[in-house]
C-alpha atoms as a PDB file:
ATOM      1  CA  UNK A   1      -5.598 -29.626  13.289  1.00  0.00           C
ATOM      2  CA  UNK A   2      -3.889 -27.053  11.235  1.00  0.00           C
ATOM      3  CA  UNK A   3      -2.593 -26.921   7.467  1.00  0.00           C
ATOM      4  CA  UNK A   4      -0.025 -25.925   6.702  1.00  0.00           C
ATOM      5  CA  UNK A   5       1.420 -25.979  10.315  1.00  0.00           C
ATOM      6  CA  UNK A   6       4.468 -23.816   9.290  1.00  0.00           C
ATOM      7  CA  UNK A   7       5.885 -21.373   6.769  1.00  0.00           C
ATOM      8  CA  UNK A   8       7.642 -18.556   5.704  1.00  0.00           C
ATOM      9  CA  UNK A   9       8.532 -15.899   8.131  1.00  0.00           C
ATOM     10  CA  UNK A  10       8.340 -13.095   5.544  1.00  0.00           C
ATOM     11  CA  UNK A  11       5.038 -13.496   3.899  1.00  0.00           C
ATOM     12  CA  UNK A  12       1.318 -13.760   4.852  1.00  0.00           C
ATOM     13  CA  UNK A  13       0.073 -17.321   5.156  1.00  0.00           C
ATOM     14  CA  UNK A  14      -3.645 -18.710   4.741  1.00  0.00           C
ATOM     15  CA  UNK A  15      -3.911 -21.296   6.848  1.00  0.00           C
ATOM     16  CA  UNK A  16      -6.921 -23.953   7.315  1.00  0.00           C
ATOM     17  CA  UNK A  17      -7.937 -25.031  11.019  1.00  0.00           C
ATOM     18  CA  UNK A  18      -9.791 -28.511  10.794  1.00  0.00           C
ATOM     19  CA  UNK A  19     -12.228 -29.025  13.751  1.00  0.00           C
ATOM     20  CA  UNK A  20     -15.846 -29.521  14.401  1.00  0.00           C
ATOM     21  CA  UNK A  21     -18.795 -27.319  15.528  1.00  0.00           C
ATOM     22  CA  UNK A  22     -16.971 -24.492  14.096  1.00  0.00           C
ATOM     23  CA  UNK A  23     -20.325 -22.325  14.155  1.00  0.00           C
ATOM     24  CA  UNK A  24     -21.189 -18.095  15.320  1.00  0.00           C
ATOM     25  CA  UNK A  25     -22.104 -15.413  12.701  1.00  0.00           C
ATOM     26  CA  UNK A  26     -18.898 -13.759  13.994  1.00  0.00           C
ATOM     27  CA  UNK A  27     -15.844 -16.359  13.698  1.00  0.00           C
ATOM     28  CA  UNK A  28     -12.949 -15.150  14.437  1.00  0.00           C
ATOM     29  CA  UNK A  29      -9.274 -16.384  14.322  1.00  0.00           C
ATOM     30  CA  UNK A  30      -7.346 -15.129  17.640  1.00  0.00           C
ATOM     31  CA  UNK A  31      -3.738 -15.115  17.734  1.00  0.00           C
ATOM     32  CA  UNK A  32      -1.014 -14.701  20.464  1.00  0.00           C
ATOM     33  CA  UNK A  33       2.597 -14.086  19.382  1.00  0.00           C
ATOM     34  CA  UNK A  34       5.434 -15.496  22.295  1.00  0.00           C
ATOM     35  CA  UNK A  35       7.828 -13.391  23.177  1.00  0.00           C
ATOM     36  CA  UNK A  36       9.096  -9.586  23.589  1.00  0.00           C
ATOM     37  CA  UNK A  37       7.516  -8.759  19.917  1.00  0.00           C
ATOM     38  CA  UNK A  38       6.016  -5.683  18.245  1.00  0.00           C
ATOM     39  CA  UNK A  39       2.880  -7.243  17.869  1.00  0.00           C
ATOM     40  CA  UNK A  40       1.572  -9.768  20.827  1.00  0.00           C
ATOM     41  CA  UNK A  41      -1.697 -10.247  19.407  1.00  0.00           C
ATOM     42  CA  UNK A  42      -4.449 -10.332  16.699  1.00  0.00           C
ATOM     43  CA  UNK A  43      -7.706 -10.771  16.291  1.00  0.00           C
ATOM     44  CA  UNK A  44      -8.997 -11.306  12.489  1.00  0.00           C
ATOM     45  CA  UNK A  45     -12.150 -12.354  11.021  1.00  0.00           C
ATOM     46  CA  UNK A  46     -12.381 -15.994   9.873  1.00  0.00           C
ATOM     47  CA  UNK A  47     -12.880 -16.861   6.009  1.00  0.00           C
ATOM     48  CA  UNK A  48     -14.648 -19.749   4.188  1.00  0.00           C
ATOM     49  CA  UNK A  49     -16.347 -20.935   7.634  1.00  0.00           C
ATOM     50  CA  UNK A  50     -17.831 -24.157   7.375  1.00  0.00           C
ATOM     51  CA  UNK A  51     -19.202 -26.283  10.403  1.00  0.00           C
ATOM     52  CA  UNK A  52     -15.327 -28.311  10.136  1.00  0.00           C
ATOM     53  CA  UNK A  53     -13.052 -25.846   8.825  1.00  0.00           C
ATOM     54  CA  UNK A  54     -12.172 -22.202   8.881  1.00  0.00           C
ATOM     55  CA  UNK A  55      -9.199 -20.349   7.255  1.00  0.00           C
ATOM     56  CA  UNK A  56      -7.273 -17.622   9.053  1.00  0.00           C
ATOM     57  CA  UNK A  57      -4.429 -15.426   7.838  1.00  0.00           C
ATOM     58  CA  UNK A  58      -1.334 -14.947   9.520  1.00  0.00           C
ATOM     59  CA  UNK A  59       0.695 -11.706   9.212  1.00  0.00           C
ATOM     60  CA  UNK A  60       4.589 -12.093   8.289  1.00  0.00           C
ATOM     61  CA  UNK A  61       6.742 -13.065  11.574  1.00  0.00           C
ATOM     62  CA  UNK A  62       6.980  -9.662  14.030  1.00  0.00           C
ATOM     63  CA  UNK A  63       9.843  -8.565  14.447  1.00  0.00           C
ATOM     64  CA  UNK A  64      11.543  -7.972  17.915  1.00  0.00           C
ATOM     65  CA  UNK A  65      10.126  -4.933  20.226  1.00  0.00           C
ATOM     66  CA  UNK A  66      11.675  -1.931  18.790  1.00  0.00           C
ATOM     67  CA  UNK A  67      13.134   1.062  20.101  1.00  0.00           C
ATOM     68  CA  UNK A  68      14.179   4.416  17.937  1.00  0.00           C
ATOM     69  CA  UNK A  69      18.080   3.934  17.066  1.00  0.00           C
ATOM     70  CA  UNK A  70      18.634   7.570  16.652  1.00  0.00           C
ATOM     71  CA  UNK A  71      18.807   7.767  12.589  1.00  0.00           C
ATOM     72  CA  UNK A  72      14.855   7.640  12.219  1.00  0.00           C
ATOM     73  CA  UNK A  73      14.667   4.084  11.796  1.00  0.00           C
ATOM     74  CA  UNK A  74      14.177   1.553  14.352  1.00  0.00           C
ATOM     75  CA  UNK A  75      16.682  -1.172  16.290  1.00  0.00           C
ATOM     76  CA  UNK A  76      15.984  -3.841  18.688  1.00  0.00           C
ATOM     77  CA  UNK A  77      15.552  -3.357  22.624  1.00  0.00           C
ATOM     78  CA  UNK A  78      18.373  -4.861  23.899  1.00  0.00           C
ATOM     79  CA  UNK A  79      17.339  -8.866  25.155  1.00  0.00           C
ATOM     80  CA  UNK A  80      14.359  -8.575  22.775  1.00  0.00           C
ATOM     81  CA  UNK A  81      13.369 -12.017  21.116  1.00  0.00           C
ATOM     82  CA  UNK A  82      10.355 -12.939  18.985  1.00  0.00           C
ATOM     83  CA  UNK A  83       8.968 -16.702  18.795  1.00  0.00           C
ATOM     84  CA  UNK A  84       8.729 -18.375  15.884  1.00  0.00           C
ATOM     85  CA  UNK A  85       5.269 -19.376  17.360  1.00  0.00           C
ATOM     86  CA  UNK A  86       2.215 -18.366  17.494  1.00  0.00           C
ATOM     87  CA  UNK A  87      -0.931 -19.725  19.013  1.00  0.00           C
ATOM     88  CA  UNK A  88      -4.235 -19.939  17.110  1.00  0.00           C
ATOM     89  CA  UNK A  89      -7.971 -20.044  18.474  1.00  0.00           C
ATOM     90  CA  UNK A  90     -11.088 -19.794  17.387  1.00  0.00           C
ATOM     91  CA  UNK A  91     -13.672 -17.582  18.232  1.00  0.00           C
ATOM     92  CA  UNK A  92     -17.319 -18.143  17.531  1.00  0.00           C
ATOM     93  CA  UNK A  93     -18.629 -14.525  18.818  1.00  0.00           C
ATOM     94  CA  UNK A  94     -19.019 -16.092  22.602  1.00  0.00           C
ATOM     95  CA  UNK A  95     -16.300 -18.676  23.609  1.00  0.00           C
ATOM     96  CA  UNK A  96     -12.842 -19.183  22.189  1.00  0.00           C
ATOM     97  CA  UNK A  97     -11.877 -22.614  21.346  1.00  0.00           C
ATOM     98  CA  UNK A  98     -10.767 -24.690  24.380  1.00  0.00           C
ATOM     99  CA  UNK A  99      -7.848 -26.358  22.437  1.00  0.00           C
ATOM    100  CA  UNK A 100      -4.999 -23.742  21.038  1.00  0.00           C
ATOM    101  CA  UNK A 101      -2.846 -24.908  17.963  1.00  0.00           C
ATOM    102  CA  UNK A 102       0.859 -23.676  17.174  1.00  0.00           C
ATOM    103  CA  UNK A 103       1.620 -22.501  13.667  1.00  0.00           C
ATOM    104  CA  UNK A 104       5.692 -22.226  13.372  1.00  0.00           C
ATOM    105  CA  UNK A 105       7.087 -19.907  11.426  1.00  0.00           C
ATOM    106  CA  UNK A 106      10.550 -20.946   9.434  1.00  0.00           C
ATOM    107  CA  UNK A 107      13.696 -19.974  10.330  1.00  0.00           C
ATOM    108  CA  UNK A 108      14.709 -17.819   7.442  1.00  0.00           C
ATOM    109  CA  UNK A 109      17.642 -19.495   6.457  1.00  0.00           C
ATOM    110  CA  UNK A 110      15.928 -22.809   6.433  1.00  0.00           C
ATOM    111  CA  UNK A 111      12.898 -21.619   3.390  1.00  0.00           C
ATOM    112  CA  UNK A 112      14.326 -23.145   0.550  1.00  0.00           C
ATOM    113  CA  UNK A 113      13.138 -21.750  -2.792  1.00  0.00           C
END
């Protein structure tokens, strides 16, 4: 299981996968971003590692595959789209995790402060 299983699209969020035999000297969170986006995925080492838990930390939403919009700055490819999903695994140095979990991020106009 995952907590928190969403959050903010903007921000970094530490999240805490729940399992069992969660064991290696290397673990590892893996992620995999859905969609046309500017980062697809992400490998990161694992924090506070304990044989039921580990805690991963997920970069800010990507943003849409880019392309140069002629002022020096950057502009969506045309039919680009990002997920507001990504899927999490764990990696103990050898296998990944047979079971993936989906973190969602929020939709920006639904984070209320």
């Amino acid at each position: 299981s995952l907590s928190p299983s969403h959050g903010p699209p903007d921000a970094q969020t530490t999240v805490t996968v729940m399992g069992k035999n969660i064991v290696g000297s290397h673990v590892t969170c893996a992620l995999r971003f859905f969609g046309m986006c500017d980062l697809n995925k992400k490998w990161d080492g694992a924090i506070d590692v304990t044989p039921t838990s580990a805690k991963c930390i997920l970069p800010p939403r990507p943003k849409p595959v880019g392309q140069p919009d002629g002022h020096g700055g950057f502009k969506p490819v045309p039919g680009a789209a990002c997920s507001g999903d990504v899927q999490l695994q764990i990696y103990n140095g050898e296998v990944l995790s047979p079971d993936s979990i989906l973190y969602h991020y929020d939709d920006a106009t639904q984070v209320v402060v």
